[in-house]
Protein backbone atom coordinates (compact mmCIF):
# COMPACT_ATOMS: atom_id res chain seq x y z
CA UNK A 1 30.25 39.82 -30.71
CA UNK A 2 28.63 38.02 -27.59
CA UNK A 3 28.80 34.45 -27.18
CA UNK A 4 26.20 32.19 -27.38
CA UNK A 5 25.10 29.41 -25.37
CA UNK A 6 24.34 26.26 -27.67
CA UNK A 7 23.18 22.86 -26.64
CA UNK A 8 25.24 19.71 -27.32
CA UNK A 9 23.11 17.96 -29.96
CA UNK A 10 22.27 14.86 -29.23
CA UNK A 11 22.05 11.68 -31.36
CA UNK A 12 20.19 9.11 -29.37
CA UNK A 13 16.56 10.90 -29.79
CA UNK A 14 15.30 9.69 -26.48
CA UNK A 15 16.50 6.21 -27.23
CA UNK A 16 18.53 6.29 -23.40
CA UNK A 17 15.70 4.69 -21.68
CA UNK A 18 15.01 2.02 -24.47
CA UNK A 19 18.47 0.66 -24.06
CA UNK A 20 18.27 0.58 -20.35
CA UNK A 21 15.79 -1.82 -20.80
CA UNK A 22 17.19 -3.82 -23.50
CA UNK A 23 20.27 -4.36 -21.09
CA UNK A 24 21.19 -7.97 -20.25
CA UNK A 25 21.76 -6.61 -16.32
CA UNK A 26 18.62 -4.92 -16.26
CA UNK A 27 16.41 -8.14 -17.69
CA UNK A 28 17.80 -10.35 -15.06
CA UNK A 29 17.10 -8.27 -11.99
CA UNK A 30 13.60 -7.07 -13.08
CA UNK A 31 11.91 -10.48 -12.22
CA UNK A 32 14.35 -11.01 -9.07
CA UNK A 33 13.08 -7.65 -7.75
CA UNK A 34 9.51 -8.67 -8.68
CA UNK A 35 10.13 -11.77 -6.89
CA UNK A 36 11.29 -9.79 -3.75
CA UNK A 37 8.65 -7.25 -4.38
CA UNK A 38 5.98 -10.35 -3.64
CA UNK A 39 8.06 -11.89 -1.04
CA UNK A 40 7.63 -8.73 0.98
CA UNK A 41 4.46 -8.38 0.37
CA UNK A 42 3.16 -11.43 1.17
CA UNK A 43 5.28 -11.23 4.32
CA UNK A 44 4.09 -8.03 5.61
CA UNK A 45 0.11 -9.76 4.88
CA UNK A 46 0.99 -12.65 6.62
CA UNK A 47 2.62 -10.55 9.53
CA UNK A 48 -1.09 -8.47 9.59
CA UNK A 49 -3.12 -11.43 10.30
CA UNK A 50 -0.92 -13.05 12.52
CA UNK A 51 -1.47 -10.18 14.81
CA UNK A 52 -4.94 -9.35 14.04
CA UNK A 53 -5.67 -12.87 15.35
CA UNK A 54 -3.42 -12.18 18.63
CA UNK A 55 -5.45 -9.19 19.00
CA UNK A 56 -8.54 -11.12 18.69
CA UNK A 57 -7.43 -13.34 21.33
CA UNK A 58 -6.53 -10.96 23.57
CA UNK A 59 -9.65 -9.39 23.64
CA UNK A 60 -11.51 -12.94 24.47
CA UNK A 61 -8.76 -13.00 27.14
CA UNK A 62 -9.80 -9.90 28.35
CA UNK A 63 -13.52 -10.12 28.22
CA UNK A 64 -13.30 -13.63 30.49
CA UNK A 65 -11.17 -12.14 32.99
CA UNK A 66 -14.04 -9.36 32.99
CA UNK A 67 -16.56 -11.99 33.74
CA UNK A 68 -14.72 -13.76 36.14
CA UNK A 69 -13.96 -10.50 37.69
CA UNK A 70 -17.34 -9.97 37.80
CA UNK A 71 -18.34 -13.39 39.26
CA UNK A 72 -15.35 -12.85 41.79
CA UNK A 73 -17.26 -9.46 43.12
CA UNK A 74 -20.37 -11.35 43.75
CA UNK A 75 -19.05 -14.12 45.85
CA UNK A 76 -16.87 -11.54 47.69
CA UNK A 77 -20.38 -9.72 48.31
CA UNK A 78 -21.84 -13.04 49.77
CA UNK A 79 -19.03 -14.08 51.65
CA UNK A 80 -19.25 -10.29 53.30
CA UNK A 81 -22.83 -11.05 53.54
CA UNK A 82 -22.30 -14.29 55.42
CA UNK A 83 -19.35 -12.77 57.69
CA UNK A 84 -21.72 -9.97 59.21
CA UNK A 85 -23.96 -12.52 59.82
CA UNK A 86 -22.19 -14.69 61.52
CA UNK A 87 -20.16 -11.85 63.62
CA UNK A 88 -23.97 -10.59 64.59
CA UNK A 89 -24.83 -14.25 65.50
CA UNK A 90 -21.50 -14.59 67.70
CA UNK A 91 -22.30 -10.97 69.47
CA UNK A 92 -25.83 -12.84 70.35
CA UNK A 93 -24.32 -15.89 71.83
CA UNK A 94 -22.18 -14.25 73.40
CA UNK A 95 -24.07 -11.00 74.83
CA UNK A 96 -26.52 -13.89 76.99
């Protein structure tokens, strides 16, 4: 005679999760982690514009300093300008 395995029968007929809900602990923290759930949420939304608008002023920052560096490279090309001609002026004056 072999033995047989046999199942322990149960009597709740899937009734474990419906009594999880129904408990008192289980009511009370449902909304509080909703609340948190929202909290965090919102947070981590808030935190994503806050630093899309950084980036968004950073690149205005950086497209100024562009132009300026710009502008900067075109007096420094007419000061050059004006140098040499002033250097080939002094060579005249003195030369005679």
């Amino acid at each position: 005679m072999a033995l047989r395995k046999t199942r322990p029968v149960l009597e709740d007929n899937g009734n474990g999760a419906q009594r999880v809900f129904e408990h008192q602990i289980f009511k009370m923290l449902l909304p509080a982690l909703g609340f948190i759930l929202i909290g965090i949420v919102s947070w981590l939304f808030q935190t994503v514009l806050d630093l899309d608008e950084e980036i968004q002023q950073q690149k205005i920052h950086i497209e100024h300093l562009h132009l300026a560096e710009e502008k900067f490279e075109e007096q420094m090309d007419d000061i050059e300008k004006i140098l040499t001609d002033l250097r080939v002026h002094v060579g005249r004056i003195t030369a005679h």
